[in-house]
PDB file of N, CA and C in Angstrom:
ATOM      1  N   UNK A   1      41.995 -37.496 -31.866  1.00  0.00           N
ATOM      2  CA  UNK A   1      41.776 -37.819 -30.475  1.00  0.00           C
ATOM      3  C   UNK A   1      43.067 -37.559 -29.708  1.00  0.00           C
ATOM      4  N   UNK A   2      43.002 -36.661 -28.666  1.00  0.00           N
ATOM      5  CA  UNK A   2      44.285 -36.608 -27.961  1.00  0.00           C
ATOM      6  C   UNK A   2      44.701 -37.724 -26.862  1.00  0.00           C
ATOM      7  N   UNK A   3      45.831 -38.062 -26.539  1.00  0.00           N
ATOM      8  CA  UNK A   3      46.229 -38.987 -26.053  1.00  0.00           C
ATOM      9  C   UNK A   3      46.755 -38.088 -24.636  1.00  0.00           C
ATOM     10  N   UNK A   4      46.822 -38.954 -23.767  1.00  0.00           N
ATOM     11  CA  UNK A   4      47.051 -38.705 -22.442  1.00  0.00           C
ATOM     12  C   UNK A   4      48.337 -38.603 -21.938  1.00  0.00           C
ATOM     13  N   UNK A   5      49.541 -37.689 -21.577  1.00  0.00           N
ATOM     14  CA  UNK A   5      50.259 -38.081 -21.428  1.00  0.00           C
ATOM     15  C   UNK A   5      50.834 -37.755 -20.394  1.00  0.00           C
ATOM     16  N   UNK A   6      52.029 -37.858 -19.679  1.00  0.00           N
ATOM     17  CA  UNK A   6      52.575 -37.415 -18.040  1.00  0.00           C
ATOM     18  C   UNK A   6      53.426 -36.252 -18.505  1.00  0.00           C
ATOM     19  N   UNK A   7      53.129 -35.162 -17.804  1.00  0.00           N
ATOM     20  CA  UNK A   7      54.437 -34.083 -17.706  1.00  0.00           C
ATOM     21  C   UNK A   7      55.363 -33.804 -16.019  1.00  0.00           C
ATOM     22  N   UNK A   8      56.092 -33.998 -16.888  1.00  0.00           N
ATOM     23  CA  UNK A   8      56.861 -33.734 -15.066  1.00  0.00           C
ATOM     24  C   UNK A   8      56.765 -32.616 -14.574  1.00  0.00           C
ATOM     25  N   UNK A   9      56.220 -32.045 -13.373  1.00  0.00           N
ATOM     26  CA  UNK A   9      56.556 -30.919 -13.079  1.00  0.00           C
ATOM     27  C   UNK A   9      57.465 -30.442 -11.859  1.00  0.00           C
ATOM     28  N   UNK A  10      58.694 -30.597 -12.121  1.00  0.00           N
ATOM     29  CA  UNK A  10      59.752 -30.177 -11.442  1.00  0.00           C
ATOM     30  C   UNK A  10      59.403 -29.361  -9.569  1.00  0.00           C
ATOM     31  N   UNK A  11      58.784 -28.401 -10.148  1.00  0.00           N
ATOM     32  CA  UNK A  11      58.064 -27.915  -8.953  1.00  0.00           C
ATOM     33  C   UNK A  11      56.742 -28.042  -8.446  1.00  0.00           C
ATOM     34  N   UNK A  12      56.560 -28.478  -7.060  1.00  0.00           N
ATOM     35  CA  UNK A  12      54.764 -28.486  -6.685  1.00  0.00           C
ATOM     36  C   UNK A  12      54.743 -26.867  -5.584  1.00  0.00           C
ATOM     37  N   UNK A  13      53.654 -26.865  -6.661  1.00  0.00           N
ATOM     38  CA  UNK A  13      53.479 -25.147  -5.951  1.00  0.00           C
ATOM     39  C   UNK A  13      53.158 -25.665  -4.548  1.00  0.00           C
ATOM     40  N   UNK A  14      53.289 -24.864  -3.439  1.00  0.00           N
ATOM     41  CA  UNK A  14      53.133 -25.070  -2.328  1.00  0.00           C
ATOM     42  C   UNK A  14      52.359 -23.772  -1.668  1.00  0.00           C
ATOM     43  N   UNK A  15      52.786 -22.669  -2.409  1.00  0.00           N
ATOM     44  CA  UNK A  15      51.536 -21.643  -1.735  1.00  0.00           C
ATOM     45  C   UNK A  15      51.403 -20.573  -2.713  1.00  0.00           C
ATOM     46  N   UNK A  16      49.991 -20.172  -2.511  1.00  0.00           N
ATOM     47  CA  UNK A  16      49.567 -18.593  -3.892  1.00  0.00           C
ATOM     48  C   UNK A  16      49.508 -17.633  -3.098  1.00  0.00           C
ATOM     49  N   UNK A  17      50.561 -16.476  -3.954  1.00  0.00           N
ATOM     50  CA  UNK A  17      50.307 -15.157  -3.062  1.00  0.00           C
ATOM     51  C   UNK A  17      48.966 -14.350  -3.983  1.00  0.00           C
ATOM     52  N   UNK A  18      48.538 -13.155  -3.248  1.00  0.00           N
ATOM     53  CA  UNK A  18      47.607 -12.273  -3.880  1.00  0.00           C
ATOM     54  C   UNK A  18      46.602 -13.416  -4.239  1.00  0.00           C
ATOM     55  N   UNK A  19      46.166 -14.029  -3.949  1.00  0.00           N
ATOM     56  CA  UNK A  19      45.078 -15.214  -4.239  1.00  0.00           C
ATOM     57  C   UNK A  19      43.602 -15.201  -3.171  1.00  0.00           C
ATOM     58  N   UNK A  20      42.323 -14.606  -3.258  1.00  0.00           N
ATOM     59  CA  UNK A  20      41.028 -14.906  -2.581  1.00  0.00           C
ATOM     60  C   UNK A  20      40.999 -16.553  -2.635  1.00  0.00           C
ATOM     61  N   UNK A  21      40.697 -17.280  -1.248  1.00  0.00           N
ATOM     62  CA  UNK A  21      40.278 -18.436  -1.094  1.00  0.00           C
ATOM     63  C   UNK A  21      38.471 -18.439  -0.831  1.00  0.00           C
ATOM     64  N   UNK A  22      37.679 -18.943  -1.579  1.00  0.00           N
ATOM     65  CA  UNK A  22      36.641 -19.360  -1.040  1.00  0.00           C
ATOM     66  C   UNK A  22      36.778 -20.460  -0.157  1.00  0.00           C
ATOM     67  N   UNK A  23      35.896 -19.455   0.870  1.00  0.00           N
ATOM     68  CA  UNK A  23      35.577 -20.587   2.502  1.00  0.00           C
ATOM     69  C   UNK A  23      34.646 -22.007   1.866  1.00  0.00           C
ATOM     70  N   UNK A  24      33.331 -21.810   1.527  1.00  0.00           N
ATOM     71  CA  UNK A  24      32.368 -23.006   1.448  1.00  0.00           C
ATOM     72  C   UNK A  24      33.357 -24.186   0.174  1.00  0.00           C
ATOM     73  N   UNK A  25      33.653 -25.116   0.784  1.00  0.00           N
ATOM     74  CA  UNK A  25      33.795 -26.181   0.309  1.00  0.00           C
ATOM     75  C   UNK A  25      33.320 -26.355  -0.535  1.00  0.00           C
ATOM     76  N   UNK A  26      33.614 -27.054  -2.091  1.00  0.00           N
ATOM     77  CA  UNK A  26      33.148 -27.549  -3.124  1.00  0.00           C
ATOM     78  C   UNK A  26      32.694 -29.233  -2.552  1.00  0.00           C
ATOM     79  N   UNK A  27      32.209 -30.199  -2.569  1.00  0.00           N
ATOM     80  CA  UNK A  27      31.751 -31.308  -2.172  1.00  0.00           C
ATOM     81  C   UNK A  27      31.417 -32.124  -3.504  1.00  0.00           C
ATOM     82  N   UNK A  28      31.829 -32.949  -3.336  1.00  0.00           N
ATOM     83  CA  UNK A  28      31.475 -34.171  -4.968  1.00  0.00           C
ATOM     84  C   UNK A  28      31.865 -35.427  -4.128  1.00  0.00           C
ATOM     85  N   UNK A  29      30.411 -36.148  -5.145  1.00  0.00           N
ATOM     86  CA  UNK A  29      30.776 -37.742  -5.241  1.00  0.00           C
ATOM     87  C   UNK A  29      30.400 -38.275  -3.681  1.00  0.00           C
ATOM     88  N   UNK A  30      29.290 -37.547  -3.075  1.00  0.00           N
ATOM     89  CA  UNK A  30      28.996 -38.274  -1.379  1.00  0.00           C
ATOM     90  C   UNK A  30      30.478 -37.617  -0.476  1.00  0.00           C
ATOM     91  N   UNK A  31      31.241 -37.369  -0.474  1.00  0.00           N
ATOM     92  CA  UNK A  31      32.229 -36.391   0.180  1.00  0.00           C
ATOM     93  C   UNK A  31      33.609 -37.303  -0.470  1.00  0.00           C
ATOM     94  N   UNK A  32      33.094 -37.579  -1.345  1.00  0.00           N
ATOM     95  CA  UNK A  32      35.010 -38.519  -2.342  1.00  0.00           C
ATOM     96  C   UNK A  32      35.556 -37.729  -2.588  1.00  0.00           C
ATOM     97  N   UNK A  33      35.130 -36.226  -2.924  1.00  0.00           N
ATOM     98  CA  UNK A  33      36.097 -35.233  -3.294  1.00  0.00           C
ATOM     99  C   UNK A  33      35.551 -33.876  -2.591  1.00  0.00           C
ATOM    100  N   UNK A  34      36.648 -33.208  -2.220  1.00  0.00           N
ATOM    101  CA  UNK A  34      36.395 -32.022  -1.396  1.00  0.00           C
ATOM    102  C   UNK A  34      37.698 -30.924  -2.037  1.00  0.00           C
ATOM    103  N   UNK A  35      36.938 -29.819  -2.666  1.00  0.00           N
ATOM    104  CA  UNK A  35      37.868 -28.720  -2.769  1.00  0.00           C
ATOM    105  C   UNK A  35      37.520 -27.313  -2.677  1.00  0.00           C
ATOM    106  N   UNK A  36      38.442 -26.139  -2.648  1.00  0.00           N
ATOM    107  CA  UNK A  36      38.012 -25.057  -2.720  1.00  0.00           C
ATOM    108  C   UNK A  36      38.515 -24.084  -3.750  1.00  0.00           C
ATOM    109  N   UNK A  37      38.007 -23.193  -4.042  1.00  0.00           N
ATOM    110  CA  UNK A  37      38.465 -22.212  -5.117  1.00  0.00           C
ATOM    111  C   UNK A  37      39.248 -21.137  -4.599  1.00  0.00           C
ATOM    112  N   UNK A  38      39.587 -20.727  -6.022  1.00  0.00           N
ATOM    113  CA  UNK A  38      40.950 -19.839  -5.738  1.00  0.00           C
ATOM    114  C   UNK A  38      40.998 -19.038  -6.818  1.00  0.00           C
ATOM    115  N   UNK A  39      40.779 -17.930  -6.365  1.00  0.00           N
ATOM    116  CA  UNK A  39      40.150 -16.357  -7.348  1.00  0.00           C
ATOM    117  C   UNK A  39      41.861 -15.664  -7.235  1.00  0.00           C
ATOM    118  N   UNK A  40      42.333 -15.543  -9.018  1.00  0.00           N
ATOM    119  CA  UNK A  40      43.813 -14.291  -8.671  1.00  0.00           C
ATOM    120  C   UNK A  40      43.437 -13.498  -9.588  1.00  0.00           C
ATOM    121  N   UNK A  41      44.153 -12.266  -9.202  1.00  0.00           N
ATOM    122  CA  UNK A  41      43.494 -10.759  -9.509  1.00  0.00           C
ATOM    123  C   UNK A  41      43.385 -10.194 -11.046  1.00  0.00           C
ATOM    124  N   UNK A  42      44.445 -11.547 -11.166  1.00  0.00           N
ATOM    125  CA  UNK A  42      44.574 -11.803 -13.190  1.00  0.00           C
ATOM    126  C   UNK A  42      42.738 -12.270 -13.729  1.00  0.00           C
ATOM    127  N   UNK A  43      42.235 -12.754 -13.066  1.00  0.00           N
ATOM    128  CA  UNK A  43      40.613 -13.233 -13.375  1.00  0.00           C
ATOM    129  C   UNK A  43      40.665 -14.910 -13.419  1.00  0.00           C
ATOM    130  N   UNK A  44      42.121 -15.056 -13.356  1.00  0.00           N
ATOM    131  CA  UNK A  44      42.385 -17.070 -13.332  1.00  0.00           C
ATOM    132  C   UNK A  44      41.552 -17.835 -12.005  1.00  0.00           C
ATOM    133  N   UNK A  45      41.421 -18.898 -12.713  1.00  0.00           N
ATOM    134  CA  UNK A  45      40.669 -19.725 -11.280  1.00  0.00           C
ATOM    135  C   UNK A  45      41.486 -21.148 -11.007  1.00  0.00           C
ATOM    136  N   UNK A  46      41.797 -21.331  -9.826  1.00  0.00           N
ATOM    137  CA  UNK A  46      41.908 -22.499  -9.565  1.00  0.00           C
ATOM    138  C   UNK A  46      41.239 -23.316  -8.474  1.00  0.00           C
ATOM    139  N   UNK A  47      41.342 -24.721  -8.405  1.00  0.00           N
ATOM    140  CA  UNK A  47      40.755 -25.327  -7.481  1.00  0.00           C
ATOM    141  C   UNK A  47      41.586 -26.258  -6.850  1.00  0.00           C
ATOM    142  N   UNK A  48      42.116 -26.382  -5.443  1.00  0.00           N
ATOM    143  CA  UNK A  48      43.073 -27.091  -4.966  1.00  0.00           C
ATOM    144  C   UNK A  48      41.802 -28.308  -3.674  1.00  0.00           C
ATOM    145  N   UNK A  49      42.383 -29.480  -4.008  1.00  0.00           N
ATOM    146  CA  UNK A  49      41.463 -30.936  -3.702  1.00  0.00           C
ATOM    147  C   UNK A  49      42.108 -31.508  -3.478  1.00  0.00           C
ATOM    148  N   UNK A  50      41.141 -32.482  -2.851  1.00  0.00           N
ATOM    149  CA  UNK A  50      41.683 -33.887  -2.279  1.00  0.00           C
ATOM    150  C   UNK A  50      40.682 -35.041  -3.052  1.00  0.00           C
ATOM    151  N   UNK A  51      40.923 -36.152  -3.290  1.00  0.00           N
ATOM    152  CA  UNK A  51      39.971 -36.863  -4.220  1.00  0.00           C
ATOM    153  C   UNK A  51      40.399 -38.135  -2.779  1.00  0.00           C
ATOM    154  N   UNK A  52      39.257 -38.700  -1.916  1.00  0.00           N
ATOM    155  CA  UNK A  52      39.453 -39.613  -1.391  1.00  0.00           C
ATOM    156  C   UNK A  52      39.563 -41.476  -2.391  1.00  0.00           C
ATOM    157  N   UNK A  53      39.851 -42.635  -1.828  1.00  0.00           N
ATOM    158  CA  UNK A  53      39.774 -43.348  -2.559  1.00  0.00           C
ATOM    159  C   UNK A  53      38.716 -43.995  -3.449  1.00  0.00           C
ATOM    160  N   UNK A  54      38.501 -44.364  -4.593  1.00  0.00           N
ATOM    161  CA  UNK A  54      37.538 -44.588  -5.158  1.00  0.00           C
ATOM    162  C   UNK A  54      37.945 -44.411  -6.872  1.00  0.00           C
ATOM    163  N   UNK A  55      36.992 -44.530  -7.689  1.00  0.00           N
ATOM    164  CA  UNK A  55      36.589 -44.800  -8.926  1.00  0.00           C
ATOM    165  C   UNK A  55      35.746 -43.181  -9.392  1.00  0.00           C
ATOM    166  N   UNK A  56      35.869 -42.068 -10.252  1.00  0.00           N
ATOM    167  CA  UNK A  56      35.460 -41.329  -9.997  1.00  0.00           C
ATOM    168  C   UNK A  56      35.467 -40.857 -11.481  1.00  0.00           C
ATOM    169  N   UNK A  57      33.840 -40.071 -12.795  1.00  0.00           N
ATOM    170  CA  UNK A  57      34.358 -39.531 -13.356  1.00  0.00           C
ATOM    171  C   UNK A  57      33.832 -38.450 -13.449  1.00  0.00           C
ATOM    172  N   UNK A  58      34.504 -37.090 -14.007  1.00  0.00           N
ATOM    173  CA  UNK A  58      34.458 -35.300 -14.072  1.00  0.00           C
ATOM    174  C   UNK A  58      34.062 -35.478 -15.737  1.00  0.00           C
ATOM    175  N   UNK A  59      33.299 -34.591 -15.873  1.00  0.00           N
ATOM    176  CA  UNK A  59      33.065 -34.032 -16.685  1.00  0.00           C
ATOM    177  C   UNK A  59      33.764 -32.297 -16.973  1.00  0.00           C
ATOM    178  N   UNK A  60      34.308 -32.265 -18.262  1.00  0.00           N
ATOM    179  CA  UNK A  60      35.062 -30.869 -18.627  1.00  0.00           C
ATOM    180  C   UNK A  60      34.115 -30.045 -19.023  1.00  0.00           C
ATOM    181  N   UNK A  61      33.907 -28.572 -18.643  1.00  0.00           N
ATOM    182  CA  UNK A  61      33.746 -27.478 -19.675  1.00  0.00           C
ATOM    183  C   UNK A  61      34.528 -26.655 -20.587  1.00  0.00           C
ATOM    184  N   UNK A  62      35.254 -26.556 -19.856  1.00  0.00           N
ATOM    185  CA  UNK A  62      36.749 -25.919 -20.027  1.00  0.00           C
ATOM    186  C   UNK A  62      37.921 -26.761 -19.786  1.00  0.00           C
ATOM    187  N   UNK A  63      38.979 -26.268 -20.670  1.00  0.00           N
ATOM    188  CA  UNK A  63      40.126 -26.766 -20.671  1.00  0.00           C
ATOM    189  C   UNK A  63      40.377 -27.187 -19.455  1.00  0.00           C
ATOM    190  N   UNK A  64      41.250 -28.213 -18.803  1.00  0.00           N
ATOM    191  CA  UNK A  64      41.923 -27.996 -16.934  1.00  0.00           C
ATOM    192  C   UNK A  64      43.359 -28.898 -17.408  1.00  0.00           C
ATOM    193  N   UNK A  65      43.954 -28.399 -16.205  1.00  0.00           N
ATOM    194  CA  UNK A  65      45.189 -28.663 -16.248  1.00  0.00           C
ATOM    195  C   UNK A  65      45.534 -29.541 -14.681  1.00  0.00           C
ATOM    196  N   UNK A  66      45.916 -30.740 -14.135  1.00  0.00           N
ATOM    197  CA  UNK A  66      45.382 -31.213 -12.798  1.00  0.00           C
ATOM    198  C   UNK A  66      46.482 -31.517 -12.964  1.00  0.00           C
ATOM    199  N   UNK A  67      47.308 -30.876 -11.972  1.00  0.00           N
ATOM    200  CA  UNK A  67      49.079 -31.194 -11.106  1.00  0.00           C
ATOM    201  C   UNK A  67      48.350 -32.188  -9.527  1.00  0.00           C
ATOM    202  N   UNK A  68      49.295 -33.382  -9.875  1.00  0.00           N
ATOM    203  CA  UNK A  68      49.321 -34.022  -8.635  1.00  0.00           C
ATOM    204  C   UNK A  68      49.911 -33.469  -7.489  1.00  0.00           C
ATOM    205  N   UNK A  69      49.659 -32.653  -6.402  1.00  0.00           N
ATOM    206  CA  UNK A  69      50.283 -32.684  -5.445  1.00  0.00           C
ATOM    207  C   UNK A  69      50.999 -33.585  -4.309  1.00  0.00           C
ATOM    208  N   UNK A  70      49.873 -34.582  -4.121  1.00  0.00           N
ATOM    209  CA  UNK A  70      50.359 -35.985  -3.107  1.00  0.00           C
ATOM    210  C   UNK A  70      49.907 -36.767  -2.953  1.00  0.00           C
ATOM    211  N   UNK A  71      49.933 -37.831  -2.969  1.00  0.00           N
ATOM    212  CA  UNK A  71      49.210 -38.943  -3.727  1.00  0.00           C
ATOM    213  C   UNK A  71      49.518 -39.302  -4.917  1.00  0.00           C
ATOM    214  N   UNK A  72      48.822 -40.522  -5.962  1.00  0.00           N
ATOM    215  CA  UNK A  72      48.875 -40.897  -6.834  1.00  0.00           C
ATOM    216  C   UNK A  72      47.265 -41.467  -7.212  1.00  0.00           C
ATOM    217  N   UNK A  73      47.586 -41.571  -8.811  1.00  0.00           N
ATOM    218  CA  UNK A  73      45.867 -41.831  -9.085  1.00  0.00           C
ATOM    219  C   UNK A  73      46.350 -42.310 -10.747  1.00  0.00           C
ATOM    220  N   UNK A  74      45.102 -43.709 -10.977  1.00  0.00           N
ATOM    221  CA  UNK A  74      45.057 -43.412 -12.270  1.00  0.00           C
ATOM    222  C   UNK A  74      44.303 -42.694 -13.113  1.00  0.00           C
ATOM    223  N   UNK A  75      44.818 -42.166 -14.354  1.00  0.00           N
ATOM    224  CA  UNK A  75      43.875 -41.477 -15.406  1.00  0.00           C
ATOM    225  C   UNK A  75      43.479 -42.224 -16.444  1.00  0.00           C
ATOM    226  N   UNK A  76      42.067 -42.049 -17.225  1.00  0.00           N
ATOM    227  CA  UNK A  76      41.964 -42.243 -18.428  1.00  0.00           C
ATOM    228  C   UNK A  76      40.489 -40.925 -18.727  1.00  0.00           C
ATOM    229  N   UNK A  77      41.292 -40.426 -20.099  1.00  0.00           N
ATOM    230  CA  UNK A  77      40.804 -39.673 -20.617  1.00  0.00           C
ATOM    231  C   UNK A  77      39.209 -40.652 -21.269  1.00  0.00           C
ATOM    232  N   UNK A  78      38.400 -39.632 -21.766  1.00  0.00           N
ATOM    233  CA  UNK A  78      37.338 -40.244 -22.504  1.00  0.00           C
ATOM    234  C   UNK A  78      37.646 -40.476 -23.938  1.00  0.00           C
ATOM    235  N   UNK A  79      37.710 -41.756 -24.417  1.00  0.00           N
ATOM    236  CA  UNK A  79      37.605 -41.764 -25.801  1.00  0.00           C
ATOM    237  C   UNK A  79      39.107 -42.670 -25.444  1.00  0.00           C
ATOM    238  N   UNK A  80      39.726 -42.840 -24.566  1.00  0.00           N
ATOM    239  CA  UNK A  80      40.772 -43.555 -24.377  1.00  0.00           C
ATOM    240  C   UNK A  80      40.612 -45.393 -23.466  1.00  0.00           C
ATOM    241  N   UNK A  81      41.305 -45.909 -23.991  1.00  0.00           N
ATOM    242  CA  UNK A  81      41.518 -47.295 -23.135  1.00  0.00           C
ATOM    243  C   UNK A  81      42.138 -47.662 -21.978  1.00  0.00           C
ATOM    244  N   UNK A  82      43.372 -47.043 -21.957  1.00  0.00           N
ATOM    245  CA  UNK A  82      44.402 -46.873 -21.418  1.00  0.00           C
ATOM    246  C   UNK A  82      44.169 -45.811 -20.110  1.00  0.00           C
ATOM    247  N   UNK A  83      44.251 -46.243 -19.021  1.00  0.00           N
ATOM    248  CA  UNK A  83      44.752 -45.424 -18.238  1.00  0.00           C
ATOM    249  C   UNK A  83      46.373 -45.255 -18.063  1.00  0.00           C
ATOM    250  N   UNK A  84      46.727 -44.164 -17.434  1.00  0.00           N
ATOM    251  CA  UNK A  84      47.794 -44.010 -17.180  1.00  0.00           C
ATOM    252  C   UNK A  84      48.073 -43.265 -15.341  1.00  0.00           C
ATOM    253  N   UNK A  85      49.394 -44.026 -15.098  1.00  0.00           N
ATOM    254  CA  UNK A  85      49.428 -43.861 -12.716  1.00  0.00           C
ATOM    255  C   UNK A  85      50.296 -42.165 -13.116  1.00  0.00           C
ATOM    256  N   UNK A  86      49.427 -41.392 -12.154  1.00  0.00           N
ATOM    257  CA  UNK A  86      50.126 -39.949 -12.258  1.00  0.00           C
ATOM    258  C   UNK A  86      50.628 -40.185 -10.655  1.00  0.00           C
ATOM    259  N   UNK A  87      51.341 -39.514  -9.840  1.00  0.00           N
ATOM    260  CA  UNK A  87      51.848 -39.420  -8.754  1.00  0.00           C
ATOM    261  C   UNK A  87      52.837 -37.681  -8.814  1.00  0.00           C
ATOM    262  N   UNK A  88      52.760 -37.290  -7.302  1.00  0.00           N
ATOM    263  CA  UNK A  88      53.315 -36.278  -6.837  1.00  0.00           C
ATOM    264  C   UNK A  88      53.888 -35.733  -8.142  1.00  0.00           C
ATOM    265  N   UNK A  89      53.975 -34.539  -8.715  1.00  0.00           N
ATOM    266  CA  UNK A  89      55.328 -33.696  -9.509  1.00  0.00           C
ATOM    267  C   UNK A  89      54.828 -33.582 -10.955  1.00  0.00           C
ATOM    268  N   UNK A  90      53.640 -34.458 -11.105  1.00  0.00           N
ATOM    269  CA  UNK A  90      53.116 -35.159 -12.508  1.00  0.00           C
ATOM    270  C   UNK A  90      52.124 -34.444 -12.555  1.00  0.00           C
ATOM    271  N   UNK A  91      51.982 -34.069 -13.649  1.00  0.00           N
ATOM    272  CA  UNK A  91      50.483 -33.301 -14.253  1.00  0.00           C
ATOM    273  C   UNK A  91      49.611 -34.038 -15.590  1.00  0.00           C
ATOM    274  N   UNK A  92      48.584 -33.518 -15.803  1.00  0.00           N
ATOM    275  CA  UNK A  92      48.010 -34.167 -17.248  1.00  0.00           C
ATOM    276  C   UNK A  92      46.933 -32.645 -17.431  1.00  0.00           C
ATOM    277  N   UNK A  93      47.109 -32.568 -18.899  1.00  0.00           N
ATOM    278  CA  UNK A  93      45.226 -31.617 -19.220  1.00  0.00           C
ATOM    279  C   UNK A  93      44.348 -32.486 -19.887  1.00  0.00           C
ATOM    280  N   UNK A  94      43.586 -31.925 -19.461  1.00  0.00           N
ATOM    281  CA  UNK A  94      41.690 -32.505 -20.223  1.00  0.00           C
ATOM    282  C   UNK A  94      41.265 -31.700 -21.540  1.00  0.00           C
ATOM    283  N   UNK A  95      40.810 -31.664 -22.498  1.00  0.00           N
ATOM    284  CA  UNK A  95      40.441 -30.720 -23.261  1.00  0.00           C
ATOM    285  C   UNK A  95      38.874 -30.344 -22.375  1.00  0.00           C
ATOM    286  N   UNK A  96      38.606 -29.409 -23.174  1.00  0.00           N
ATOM    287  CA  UNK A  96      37.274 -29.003 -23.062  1.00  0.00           C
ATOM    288  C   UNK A  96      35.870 -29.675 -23.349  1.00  0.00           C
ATOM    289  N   UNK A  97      34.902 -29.417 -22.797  1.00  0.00           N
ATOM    290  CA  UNK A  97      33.818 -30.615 -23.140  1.00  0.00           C
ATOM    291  C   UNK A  97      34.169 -31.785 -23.222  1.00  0.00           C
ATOM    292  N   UNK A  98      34.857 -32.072 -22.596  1.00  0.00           N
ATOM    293  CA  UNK A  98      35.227 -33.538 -22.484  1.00  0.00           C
ATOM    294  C   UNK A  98      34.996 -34.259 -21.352  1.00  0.00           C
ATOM    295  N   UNK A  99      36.235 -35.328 -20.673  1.00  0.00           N
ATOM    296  CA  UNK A  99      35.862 -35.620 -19.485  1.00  0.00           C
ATOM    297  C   UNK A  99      37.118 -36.697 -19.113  1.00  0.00           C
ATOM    298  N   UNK A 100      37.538 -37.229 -17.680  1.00  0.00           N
ATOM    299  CA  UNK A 100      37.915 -38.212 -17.511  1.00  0.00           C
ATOM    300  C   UNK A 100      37.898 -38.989 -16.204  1.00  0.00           C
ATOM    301  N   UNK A 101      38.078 -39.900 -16.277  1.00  0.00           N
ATOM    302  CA  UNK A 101      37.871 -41.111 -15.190  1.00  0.00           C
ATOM    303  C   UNK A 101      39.060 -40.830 -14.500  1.00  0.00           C
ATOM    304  N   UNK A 102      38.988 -40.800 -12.973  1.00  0.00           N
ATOM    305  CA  UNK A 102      40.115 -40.888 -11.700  1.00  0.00           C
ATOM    306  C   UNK A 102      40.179 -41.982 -10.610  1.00  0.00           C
ATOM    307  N   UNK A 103      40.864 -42.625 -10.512  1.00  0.00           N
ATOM    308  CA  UNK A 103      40.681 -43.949  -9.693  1.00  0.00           C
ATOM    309  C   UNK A 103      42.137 -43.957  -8.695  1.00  0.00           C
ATOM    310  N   UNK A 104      41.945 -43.292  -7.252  1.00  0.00           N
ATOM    311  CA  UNK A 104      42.549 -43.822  -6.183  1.00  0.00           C
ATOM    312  C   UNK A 104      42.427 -44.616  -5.561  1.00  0.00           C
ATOM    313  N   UNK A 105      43.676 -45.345  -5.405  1.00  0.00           N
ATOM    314  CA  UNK A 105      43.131 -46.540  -4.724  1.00  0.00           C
ATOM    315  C   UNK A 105      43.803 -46.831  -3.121  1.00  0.00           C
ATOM    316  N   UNK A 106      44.623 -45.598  -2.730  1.00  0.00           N
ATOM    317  CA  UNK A 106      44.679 -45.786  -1.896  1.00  0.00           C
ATOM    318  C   UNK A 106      45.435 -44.237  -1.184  1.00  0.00           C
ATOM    319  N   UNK A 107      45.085 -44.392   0.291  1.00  0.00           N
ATOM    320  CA  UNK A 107      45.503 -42.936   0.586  1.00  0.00           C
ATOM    321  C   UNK A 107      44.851 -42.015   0.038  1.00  0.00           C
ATOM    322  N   UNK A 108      45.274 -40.315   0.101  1.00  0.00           N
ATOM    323  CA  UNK A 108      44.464 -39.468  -0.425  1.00  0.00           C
ATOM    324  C   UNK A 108      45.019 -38.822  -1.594  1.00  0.00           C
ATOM    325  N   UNK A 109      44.670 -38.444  -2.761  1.00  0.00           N
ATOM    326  CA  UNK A 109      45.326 -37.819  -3.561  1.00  0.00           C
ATOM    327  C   UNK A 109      45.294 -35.997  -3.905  1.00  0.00           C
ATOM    328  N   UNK A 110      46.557 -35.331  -3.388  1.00  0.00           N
ATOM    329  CA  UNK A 110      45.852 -34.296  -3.616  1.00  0.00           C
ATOM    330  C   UNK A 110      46.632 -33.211  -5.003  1.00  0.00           C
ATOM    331  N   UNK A 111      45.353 -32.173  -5.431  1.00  0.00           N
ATOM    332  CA  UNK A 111      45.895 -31.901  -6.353  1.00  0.00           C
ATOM    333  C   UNK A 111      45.381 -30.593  -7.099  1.00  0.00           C
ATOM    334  N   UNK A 112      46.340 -29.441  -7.486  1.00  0.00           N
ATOM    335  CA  UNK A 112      45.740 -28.472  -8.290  1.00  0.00           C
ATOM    336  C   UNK A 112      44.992 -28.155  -9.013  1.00  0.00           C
ATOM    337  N   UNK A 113      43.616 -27.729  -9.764  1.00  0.00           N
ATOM    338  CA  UNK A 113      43.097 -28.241 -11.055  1.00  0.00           C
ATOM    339  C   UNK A 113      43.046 -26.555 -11.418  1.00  0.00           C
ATOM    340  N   UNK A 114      44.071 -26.338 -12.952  1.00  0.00           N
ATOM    341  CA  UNK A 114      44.019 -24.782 -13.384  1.00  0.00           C
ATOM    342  C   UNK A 114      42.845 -24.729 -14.520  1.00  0.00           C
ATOM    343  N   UNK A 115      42.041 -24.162 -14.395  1.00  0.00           N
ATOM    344  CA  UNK A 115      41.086 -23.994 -15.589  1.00  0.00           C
ATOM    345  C   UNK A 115      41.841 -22.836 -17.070  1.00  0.00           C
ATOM    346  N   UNK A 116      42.169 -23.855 -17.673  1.00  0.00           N
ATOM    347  CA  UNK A 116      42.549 -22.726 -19.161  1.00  0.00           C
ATOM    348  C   UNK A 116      41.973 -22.149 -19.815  1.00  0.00           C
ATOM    349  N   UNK A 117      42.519 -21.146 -20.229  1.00  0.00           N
ATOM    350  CA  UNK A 117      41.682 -20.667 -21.683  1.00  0.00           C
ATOM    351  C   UNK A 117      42.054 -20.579 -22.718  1.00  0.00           C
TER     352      UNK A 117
END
């Protein structure tokens, strides 16, 4: 069982060059979460969001990799007890087919999500 842990990430990306933005909004959770996609010419996808406050859980298909941009939130993976508070600079991954619980509790949290392979 993998355990959850914080990575620092020194830098928060702030903008993608050579990157297609899809216009239509992704929408989850009654409008708790709002994001859009992000097509680079490598075939990578990302999705950059905002998770409003609340109790919230995702289900994985694929690997993801979710850098906090601003805000803070707790995590707990599935199969775990423990949450753990991520904030700005901080990242965590999900495995695949998996899933985990996100709980803001205040303000907005926003944040990268890289799909791996």
């Amino acid at each position: 069982m993998q355990k959850l842990g914080i990575t620092m990430n020194s830098i928060v990306v702030e903008e993608f060059a050579d990157a297609t933005i899809k216009t239509k909004a992704n929408i989850y959770f009654d409008g708790k979460v709002v994001s859009h996609t992000v097509l680079f010419r490598d075939g990578s996808k990302k999705t950059l969001g905002l998770i409003y406050p609340g109790k919230l859980h995702f289900g994985t298909q694929a690997s993801e990799r979710m850098e906090i941009v601003a805000g803070s939130c707790n995590v707990t993976l599935d199969g775990q007890s423990q949450s753990i508070f991520f904030q700005k600079g901080q990242l965590f991954e999900v495995p695949s087919n998996s899933g985990f619980e996100i709980e803001v509790t205040e303000g907005i949290c926003e944040y990268i999500c890289s799909f791996l392979v």
